[in-house]
Protein backbone atom coordinates (compact mmCIF):
# COMPACT_ATOMS: atom_id res chain seq x y z
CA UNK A 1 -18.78 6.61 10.52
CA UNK A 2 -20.86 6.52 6.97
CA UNK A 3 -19.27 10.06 6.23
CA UNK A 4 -15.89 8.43 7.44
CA UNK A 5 -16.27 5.38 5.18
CA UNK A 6 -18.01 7.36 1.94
CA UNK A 7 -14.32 9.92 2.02
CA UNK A 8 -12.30 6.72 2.15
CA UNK A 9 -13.92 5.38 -1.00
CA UNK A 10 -12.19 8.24 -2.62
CA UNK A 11 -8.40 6.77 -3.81
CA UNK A 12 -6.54 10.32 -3.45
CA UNK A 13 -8.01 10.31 0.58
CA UNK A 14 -7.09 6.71 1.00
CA UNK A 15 -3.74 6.39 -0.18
CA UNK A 16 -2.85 10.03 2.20
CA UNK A 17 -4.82 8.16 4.92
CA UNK A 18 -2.88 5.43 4.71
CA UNK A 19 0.69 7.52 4.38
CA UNK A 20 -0.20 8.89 7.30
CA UNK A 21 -0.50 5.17 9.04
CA UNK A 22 2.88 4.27 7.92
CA UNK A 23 4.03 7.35 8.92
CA UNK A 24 2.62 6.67 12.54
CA UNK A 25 3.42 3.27 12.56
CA UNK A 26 7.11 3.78 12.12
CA UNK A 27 7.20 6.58 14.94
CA UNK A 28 5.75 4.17 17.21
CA UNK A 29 7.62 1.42 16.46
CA UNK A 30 11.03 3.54 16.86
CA UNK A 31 10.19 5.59 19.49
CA UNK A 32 7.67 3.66 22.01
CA UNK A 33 7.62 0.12 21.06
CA UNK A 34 8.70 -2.28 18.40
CA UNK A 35 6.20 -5.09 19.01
CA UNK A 36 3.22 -2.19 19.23
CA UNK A 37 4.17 -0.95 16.07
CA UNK A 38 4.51 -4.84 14.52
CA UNK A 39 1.24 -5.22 15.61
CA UNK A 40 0.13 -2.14 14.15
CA UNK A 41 1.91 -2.77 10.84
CA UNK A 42 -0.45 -5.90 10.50
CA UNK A 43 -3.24 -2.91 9.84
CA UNK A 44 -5.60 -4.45 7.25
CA UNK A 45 -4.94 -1.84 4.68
CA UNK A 46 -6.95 -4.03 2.07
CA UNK A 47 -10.02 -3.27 3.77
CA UNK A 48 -9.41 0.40 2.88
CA UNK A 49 -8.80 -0.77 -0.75
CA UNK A 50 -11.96 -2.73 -0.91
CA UNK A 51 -13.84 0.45 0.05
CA UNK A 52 -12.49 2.01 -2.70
CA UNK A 53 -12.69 -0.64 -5.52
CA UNK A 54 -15.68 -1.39 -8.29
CA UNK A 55 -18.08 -3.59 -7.11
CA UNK A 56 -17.21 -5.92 -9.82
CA UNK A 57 -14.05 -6.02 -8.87
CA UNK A 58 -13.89 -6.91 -4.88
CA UNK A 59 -14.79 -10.96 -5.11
CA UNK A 60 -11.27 -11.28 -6.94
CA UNK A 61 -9.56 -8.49 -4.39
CA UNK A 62 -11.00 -10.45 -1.64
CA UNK A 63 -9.54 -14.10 -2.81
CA UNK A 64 -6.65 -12.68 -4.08
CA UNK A 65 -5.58 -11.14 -0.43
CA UNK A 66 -6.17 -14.16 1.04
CA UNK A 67 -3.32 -15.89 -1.15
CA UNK A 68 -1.35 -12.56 -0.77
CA UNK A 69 -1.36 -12.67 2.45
CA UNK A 70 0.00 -16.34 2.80
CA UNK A 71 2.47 -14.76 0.56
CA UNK A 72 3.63 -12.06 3.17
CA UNK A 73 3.83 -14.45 5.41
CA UNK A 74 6.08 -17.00 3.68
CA UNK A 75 8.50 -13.83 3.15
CA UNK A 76 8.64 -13.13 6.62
CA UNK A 77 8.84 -16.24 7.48
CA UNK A 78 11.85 -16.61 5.16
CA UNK A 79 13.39 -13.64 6.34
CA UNK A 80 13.32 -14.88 10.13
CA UNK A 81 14.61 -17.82 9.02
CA UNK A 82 17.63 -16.11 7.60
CA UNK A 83 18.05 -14.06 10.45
CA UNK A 84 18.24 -16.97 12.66
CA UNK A 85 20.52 -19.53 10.48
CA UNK A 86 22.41 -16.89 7.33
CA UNK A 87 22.43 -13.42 8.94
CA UNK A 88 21.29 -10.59 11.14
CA UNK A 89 22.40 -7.66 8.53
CA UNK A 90 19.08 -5.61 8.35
CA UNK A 91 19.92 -4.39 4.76
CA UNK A 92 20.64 -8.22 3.62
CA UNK A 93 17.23 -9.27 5.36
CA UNK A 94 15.57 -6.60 3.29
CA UNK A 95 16.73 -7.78 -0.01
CA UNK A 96 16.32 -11.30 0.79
CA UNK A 97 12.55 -10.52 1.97
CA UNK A 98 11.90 -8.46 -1.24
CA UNK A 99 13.51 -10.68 -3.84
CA UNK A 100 11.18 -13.83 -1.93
CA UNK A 101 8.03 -11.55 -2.55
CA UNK A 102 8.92 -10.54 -5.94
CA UNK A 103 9.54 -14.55 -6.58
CA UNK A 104 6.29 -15.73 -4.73
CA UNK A 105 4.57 -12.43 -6.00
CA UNK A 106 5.06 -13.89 -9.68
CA UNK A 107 4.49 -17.03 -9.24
CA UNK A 108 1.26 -16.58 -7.74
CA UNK A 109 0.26 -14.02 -10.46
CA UNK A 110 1.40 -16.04 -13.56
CA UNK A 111 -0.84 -19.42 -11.55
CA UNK A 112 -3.94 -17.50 -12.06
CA UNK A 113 -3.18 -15.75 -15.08
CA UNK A 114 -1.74 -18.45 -17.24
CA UNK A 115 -2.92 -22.09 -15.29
CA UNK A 116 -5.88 -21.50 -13.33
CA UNK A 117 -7.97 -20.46 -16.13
């Protein structure tokens, strides 16, 4: 497992590693199960970054996924919500859930860059 965790540290490893989970992920959740591969999409790919970040760096990685991750979840949240009430167009669900993380995504990034300090 050491070996395992030293070779993920490495950010050209990781980000195939990860590829490669995606990549999985989607063939599961087409092929054998959608709520497997929902589960499986909830992979804590941060943990994989924090392996790989500078020390000095993973106390602000760590408190900023925690906000990110509230994030993620008001956009899906939104986008079920819009499923259930606006739409069920995938392709309009998409936008709508990418336009509310680029909005939240912001937001969130100009509150600690510009008001929190």
């Amino acid at each position: 497992i050491m070996n395992f965790l030293n070779l993920i540290q490495n950010p050209i490893f990781n980000a195939i590693f990860q590829g490669i989970l995606v990549y999985i992920v989607i063939i599961i959740g087409n092929n054998i199960d959608p709520d497997l591969g929902a589960i499986l999409y909830s992979f804590p790919y941060g943990l994989f970054i924090l392996l790989a970040l500078l020390k000095s760096k993973q106390k602000d990685f760590i408190s900023s996924a925690v906000w990110v991750n509230f994030i993620d979840t008001l956009m899906w949240l939104i986008i079920f919500l819009t499923y259930i009430f606006i739409t069920k167009d995938i392709k309009i669900l998409c936008i709508v859930g990418f336009i509310s993380w680029i909005i939240l995504g912001l937001l969130y990034y100009f509150y600690i860059k510009f008001i929190k300090k």
